[in-house]
N, C-alpha and C. Protein backbone atom coordinates (compact mmCIF):
# COMPACT_ATOMS: atom_id res chain seq x y z
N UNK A 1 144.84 174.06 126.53
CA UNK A 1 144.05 172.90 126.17
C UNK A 1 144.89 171.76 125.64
N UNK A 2 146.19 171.79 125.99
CA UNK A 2 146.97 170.64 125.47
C UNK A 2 146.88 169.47 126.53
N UNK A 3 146.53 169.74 127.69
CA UNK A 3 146.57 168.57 128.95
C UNK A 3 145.40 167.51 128.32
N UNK A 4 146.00 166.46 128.03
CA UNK A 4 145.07 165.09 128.04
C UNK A 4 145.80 164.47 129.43
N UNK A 5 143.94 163.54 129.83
CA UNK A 5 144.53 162.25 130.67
C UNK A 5 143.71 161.38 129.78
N UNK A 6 144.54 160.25 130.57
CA UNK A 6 144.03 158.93 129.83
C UNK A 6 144.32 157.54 130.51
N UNK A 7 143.63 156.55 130.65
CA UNK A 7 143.38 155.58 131.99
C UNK A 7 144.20 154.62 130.98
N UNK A 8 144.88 153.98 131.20
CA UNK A 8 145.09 152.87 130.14
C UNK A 8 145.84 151.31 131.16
N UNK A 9 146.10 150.31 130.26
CA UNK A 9 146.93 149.04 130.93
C UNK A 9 148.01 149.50 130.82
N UNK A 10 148.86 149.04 132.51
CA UNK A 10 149.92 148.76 132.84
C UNK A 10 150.77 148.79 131.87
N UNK A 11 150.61 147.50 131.30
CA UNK A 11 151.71 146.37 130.48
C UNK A 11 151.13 147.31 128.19
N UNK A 12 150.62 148.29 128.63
CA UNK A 12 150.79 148.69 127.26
C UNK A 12 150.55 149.96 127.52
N UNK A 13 151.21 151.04 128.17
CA UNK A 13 151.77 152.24 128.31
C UNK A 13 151.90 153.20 126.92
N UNK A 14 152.67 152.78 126.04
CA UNK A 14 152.93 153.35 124.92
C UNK A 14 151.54 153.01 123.71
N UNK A 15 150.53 152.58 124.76
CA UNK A 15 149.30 152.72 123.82
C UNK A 15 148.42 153.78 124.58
N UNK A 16 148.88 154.66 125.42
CA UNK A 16 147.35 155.24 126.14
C UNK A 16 146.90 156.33 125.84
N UNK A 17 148.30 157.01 124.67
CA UNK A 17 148.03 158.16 124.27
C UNK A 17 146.60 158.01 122.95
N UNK A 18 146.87 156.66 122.53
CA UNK A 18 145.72 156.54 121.06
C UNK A 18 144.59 156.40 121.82
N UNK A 19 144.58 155.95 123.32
CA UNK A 19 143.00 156.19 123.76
C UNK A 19 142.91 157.16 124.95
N UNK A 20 143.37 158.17 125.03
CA UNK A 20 143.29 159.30 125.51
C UNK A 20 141.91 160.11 125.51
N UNK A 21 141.60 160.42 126.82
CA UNK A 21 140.25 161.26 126.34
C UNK A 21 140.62 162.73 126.58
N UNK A 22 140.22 164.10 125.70
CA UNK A 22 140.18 164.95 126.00
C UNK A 22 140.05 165.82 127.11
N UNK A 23 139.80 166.83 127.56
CA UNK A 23 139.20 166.98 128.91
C UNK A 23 137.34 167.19 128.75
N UNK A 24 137.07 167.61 127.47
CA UNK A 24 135.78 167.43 127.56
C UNK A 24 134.98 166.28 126.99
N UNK A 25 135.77 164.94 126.95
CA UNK A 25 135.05 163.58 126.17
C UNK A 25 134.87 163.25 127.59
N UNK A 26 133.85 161.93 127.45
CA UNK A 26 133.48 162.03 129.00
C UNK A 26 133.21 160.04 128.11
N UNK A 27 133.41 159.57 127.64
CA UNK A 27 132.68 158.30 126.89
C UNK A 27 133.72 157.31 127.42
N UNK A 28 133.01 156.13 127.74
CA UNK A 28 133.88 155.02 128.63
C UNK A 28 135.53 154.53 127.84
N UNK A 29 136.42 154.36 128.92
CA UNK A 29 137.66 154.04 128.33
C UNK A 29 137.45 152.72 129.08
N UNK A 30 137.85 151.54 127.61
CA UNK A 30 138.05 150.19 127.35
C UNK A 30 138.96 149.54 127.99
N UNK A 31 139.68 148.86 128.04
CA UNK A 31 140.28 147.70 128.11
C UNK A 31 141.71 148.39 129.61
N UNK A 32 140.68 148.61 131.04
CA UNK A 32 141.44 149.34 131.84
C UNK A 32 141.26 148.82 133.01
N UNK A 33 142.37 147.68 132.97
CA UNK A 33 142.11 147.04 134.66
C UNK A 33 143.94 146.77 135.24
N UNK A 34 144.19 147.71 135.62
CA UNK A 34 145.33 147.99 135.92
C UNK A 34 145.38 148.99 136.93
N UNK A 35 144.66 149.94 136.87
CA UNK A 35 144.22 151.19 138.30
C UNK A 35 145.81 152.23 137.97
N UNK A 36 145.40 152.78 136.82
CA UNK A 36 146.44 154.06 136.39
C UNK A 36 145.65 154.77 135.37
N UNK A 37 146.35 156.49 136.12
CA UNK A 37 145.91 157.69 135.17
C UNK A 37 147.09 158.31 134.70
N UNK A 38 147.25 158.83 133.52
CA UNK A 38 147.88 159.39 132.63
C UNK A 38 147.82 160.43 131.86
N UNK A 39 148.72 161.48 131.99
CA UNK A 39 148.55 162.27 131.35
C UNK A 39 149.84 162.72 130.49
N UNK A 40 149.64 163.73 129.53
CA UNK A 40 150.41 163.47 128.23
C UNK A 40 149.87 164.95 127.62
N UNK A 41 150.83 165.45 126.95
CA UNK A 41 150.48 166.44 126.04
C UNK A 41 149.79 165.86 124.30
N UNK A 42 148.96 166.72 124.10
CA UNK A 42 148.00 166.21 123.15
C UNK A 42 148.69 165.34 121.78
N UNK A 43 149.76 165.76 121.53
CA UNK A 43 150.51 165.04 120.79
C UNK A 43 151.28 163.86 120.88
N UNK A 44 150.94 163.36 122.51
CA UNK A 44 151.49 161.90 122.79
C UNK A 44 152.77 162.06 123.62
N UNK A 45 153.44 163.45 123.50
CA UNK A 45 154.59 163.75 124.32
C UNK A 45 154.58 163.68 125.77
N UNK A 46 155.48 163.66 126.69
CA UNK A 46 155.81 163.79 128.07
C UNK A 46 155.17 162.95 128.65
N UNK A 47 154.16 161.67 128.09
CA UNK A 47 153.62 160.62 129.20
C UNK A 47 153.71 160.31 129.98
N UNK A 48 153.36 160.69 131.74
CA UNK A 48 153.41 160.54 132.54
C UNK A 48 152.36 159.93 133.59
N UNK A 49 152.62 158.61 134.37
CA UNK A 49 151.60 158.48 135.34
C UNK A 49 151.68 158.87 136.46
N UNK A 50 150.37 159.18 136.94
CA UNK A 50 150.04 160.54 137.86
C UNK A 50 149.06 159.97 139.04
N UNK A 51 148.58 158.60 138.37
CA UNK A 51 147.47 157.91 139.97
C UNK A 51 147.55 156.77 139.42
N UNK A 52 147.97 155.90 140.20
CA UNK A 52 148.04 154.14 140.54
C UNK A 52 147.83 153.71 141.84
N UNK A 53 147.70 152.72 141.86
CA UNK A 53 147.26 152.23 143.06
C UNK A 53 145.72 152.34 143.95
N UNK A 54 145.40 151.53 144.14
CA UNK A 54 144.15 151.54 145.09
C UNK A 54 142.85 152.00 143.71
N UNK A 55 143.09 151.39 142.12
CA UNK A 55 142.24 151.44 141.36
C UNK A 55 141.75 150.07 140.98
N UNK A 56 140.95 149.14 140.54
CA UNK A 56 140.55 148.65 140.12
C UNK A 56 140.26 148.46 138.54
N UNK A 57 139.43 149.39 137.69
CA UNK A 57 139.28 149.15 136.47
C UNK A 57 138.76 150.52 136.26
N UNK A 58 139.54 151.90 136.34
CA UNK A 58 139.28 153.35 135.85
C UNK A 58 138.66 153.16 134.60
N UNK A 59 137.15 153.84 134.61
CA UNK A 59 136.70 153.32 133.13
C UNK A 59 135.89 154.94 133.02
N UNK A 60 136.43 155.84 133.38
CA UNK A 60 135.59 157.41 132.90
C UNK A 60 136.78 158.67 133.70
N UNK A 61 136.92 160.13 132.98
CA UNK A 61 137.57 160.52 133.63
C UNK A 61 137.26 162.00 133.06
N UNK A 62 136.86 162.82 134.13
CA UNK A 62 137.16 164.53 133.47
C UNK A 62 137.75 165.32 134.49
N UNK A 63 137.88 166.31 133.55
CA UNK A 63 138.70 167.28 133.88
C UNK A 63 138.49 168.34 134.14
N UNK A 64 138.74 169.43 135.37
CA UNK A 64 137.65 170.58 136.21
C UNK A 64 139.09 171.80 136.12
N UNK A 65 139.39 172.21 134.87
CA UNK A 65 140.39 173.06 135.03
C UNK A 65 140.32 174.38 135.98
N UNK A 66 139.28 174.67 135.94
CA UNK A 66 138.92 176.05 136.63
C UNK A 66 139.74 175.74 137.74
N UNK A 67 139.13 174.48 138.64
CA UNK A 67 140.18 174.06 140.29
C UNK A 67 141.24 173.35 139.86
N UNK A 68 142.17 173.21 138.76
CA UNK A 68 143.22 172.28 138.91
C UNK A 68 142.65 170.95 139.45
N UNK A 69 141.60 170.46 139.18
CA UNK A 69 141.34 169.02 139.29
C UNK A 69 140.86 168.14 138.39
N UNK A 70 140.95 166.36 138.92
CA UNK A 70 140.54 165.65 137.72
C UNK A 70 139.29 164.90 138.48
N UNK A 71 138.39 164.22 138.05
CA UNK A 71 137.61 163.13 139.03
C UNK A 71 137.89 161.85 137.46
N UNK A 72 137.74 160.69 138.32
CA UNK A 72 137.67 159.70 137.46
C UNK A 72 136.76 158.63 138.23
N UNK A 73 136.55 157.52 137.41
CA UNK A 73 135.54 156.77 137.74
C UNK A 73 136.39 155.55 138.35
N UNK A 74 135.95 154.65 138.92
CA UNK A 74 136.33 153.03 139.34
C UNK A 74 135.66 152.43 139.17
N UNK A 75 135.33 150.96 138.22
CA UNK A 75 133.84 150.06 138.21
C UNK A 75 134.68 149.12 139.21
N UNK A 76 133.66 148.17 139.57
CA UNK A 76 134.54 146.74 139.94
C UNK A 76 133.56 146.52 141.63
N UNK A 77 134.27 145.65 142.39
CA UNK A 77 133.59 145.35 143.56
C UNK A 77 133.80 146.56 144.45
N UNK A 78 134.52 147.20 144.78
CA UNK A 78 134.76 148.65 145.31
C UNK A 78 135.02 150.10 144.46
N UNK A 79 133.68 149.80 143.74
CA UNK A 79 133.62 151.05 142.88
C UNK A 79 133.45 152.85 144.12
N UNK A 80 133.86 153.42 142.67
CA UNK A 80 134.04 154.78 143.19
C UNK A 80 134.44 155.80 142.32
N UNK A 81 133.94 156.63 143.25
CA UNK A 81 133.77 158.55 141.81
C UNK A 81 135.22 158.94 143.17
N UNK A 82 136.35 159.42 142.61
CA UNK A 82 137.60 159.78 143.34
C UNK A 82 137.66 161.33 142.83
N UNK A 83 138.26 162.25 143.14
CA UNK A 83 138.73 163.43 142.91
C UNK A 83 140.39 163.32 143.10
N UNK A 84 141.37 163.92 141.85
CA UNK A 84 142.71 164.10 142.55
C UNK A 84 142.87 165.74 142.46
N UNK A 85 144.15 166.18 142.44
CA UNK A 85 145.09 167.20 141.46
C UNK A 85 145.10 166.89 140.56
N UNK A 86 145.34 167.69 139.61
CA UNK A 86 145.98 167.61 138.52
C UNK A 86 147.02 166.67 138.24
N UNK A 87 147.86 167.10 139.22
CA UNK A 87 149.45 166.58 138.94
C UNK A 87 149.39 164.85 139.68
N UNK A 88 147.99 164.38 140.43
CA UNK A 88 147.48 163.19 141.35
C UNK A 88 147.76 163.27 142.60
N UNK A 89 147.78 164.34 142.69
CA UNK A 89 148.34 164.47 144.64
C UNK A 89 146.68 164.57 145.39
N UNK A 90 146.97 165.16 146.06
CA UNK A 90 145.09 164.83 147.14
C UNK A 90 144.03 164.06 146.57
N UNK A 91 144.64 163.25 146.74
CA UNK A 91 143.27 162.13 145.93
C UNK A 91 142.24 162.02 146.78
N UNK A 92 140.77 162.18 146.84
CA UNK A 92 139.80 162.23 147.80
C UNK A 92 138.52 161.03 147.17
N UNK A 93 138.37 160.45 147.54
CA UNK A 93 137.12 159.81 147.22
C UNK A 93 135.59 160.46 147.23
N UNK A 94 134.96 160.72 146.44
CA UNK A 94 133.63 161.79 146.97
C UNK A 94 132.42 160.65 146.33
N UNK A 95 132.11 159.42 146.47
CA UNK A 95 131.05 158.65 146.32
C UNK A 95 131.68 157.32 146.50
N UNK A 96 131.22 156.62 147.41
CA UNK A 96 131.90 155.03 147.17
C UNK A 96 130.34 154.09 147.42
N UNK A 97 128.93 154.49 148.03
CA UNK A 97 128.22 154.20 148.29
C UNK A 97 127.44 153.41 147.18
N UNK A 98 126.51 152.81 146.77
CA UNK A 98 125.62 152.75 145.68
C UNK A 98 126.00 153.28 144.25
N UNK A 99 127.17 152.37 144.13
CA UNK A 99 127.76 152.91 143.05
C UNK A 99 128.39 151.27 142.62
N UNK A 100 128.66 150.77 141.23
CA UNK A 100 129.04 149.91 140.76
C UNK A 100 129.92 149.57 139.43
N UNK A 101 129.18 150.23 138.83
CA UNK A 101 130.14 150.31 137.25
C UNK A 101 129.93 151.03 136.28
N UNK A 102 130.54 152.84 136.94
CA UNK A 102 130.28 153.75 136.37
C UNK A 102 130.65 153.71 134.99
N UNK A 103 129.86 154.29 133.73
CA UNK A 103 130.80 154.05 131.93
C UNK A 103 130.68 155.38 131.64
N UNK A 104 130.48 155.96 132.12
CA UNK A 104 130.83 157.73 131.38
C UNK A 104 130.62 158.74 132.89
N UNK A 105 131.37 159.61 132.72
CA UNK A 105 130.83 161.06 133.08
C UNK A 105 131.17 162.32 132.76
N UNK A 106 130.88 163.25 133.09
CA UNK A 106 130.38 164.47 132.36
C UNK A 106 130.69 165.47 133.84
N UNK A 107 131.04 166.74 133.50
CA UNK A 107 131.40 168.03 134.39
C UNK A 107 130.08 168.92 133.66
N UNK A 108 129.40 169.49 134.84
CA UNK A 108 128.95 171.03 134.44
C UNK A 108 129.73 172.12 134.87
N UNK A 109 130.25 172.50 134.29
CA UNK A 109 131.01 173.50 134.54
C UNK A 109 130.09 175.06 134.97
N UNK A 110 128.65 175.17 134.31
CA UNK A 110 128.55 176.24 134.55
C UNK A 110 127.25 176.16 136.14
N UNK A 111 127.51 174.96 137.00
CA UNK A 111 126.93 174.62 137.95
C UNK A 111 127.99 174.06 139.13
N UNK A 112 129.01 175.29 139.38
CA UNK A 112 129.68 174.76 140.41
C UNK A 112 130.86 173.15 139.96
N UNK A 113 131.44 172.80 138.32
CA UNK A 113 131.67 171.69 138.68
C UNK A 113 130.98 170.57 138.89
N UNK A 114 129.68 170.36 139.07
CA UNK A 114 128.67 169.32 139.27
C UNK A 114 129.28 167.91 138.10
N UNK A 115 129.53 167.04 138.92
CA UNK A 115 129.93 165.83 138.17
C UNK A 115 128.73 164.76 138.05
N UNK A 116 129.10 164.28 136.86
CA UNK A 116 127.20 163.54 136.46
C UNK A 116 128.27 162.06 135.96
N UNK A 117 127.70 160.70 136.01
CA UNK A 117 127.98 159.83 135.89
C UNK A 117 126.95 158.87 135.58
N UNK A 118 127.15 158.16 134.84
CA UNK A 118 126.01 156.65 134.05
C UNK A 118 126.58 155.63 134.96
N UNK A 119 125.45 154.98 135.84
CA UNK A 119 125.59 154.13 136.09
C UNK A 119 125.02 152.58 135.68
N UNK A 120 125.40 151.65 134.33
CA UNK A 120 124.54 151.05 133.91
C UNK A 120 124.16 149.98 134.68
N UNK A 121 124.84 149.06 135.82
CA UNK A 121 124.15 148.49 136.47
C UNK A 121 122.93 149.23 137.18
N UNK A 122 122.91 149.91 137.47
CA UNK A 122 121.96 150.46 138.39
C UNK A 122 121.06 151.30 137.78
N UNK A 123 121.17 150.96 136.68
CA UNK A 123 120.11 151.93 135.59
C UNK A 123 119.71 153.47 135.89
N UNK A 124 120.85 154.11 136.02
CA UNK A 124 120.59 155.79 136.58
C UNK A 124 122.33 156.44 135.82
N UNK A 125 121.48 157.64 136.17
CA UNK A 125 122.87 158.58 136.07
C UNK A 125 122.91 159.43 137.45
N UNK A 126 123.74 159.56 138.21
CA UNK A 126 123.66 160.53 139.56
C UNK A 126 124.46 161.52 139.25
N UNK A 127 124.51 162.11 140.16
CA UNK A 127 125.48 163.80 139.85
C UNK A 127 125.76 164.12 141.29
N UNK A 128 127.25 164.66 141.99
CA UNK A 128 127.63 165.02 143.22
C UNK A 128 128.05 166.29 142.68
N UNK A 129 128.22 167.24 143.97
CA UNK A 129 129.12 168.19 144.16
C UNK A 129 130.67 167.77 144.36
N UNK A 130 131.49 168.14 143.58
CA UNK A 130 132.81 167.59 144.16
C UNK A 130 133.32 168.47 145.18
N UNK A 131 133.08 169.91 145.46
CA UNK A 131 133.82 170.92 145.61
C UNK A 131 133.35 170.85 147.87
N UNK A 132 133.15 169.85 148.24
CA UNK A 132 133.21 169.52 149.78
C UNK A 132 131.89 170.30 150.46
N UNK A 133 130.95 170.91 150.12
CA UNK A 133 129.86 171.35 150.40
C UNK A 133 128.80 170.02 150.34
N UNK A 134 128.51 169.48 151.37
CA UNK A 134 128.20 168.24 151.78
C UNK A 134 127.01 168.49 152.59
N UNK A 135 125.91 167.05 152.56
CA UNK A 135 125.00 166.57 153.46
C UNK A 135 125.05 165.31 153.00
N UNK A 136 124.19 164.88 154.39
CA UNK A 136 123.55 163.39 154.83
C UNK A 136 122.65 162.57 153.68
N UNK A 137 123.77 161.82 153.22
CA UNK A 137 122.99 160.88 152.09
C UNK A 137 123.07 158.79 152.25
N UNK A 138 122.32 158.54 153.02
CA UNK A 138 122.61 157.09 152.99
C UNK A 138 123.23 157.09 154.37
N UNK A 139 123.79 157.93 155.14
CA UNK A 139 124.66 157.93 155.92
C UNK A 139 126.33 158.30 155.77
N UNK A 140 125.98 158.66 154.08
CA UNK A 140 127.15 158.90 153.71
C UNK A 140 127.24 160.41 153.54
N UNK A 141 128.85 161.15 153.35
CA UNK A 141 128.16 162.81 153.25
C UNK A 141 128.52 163.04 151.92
N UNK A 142 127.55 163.15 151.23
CA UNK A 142 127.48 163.86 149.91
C UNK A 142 126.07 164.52 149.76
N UNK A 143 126.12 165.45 148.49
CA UNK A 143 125.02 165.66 148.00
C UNK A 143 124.35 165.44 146.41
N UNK A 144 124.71 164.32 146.45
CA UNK A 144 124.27 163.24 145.40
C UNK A 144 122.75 162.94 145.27
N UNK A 145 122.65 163.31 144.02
CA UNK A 145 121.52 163.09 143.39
C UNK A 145 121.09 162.15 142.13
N UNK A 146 119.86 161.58 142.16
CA UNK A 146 119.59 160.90 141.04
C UNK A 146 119.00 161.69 139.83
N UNK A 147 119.56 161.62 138.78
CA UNK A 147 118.91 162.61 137.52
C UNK A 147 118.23 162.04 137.04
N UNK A 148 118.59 160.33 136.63
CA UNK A 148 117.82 159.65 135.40
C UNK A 148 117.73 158.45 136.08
N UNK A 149 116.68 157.19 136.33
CA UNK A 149 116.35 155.90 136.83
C UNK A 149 115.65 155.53 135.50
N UNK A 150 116.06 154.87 134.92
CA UNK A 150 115.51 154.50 133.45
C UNK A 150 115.85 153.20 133.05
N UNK A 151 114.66 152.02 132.60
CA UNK A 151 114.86 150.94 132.55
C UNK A 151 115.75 150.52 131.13
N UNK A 152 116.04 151.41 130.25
CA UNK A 152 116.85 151.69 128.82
C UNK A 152 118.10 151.69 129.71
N UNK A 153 118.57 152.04 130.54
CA UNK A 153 120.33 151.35 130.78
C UNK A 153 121.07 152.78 130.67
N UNK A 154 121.20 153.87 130.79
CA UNK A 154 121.79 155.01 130.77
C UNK A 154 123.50 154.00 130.62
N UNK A 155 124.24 154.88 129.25
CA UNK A 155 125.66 154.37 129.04
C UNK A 155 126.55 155.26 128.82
N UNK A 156 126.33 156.42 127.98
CA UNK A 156 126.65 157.52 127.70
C UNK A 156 126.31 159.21 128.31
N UNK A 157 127.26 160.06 128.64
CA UNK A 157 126.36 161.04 129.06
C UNK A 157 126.98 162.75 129.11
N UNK A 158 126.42 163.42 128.71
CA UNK A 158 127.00 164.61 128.43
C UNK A 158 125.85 165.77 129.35
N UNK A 159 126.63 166.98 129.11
CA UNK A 159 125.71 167.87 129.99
C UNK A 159 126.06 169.25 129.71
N UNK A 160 124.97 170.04 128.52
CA UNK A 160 124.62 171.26 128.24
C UNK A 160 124.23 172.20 128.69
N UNK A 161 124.83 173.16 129.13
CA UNK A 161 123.24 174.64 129.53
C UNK A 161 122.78 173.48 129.93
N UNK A 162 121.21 173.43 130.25
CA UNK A 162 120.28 173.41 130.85
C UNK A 162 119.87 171.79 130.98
N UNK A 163 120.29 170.73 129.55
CA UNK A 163 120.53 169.59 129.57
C UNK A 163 121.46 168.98 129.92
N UNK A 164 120.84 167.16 130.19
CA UNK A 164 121.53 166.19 130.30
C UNK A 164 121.35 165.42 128.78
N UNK A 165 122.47 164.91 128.11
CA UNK A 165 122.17 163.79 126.72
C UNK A 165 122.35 162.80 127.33
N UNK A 166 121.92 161.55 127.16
CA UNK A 166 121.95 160.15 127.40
C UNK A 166 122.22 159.35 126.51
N UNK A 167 122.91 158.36 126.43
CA UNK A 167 122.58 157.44 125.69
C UNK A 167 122.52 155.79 125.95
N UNK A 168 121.46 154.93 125.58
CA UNK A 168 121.05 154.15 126.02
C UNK A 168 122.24 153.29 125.19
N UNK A 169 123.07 151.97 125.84
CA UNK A 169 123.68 151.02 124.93
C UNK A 169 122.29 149.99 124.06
N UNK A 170 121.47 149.59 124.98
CA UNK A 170 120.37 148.76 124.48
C UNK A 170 119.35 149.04 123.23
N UNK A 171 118.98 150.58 123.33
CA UNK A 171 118.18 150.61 122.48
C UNK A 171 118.85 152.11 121.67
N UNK A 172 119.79 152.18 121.82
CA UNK A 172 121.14 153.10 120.64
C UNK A 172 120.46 154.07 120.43
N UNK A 173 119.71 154.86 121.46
CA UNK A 173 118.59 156.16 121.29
C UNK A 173 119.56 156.83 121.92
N UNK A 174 119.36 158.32 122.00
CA UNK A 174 120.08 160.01 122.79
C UNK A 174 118.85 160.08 122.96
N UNK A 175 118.68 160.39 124.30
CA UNK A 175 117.73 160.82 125.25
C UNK A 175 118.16 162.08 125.67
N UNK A 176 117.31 163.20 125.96
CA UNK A 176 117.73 164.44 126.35
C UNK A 176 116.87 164.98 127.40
N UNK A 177 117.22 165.78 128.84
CA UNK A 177 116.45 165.50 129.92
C UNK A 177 116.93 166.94 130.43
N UNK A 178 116.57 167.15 131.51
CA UNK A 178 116.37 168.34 131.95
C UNK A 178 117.51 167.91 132.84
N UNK A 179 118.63 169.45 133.25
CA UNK A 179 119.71 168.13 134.12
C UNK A 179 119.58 168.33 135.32
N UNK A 180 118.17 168.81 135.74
CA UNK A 180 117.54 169.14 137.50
C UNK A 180 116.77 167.47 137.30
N UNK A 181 116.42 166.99 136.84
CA UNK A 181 115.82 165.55 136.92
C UNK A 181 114.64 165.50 136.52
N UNK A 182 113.93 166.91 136.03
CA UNK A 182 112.56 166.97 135.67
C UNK A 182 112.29 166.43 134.64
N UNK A 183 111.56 165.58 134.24
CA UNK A 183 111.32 165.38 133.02
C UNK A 183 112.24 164.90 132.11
N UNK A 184 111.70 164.62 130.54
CA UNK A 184 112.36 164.15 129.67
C UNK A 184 112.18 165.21 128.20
């Protein structure tokens, strides 16, 4: 559990370890428009970047140790939910469709890996399979689903056993939901 990544600017490198997210924080990383991932031992040691290029503004990122993988988020005009390695080698894109400016996401680990993401323009949180078990969505192949369409702005988002937590930026409530989409 010493592997942190962490998205940070270019031009301030020797700051990305102080905003480093764990592998299980899932809460939006700030001030990231440079298109680089980083990883680092928990103590700030061995900083290394591991994915640049072809990012925009990485603003969410977890970590799927079971497969040696990471997914991270992209907001911006060609947003996107990406999958790499660990180490950033097979980088795969697994959502580029109806997607805009993801601020958090979240792994279920005890559902296959299932990656869940806040999308606050679009007032939802969706959830894909990362693991290539695919259908016809939009014309696109995933199997992406909507959990939450909520006019409160989904910003925050975590995912328990059997729940989804939410949290609204607008009205600073935790919402807690069923994480099949039923209900609230």
């Amino acid at each position: 559990n010493i592997f942190i990544t962490a998205v940070s600017l270019e031009e301030s490198i020797n700051n990305a370890v102080p905003g480093a997210r764990k592998k299980r924080m899932s809460e939006a990383i700030h001030n990231t428009n440079t298109g680089s991932v980083y990883v680092a031992l928990s103590d700030g040691r061995y900083l290394k970047k591991i994915i640049s290029g072809h990012l925009q503004m990485p603003s969410a990122i977890v970590t799927l140790p079971s497969v040696g993988r990471i997914c991270y988020a992209d907001a911006g005009l060609h947003a996107k939910i990406e999958c790499a390695d660990m180490d950033g080698t097979h980088r795969e894109i697994i959502v580029k469709d109806l997607v805009f400016s993801p601020s958090s996401m979240a792994v279920d680990e005890g559902k296959g890996n299932r990656i869940y993401w806040a999308d606050p323009k679009y007032k939802k949180v969706d959830s894909v399979n990362p693991d290539g078990e695919l259908i016809i969505y939009f014309k696109a192949r995933t199997d992406r689903t909507t959990i939450v369409r909520d006019p409160n702005v989904p910003w925050a988002i975590d995912v328990f056993e059997n729940h989804l937590y939410w949290v609204s930026r607008e009205t600073k409530t935790l919402y807690v939901q069923d994480k099949f989409g039923r209900g609230r």
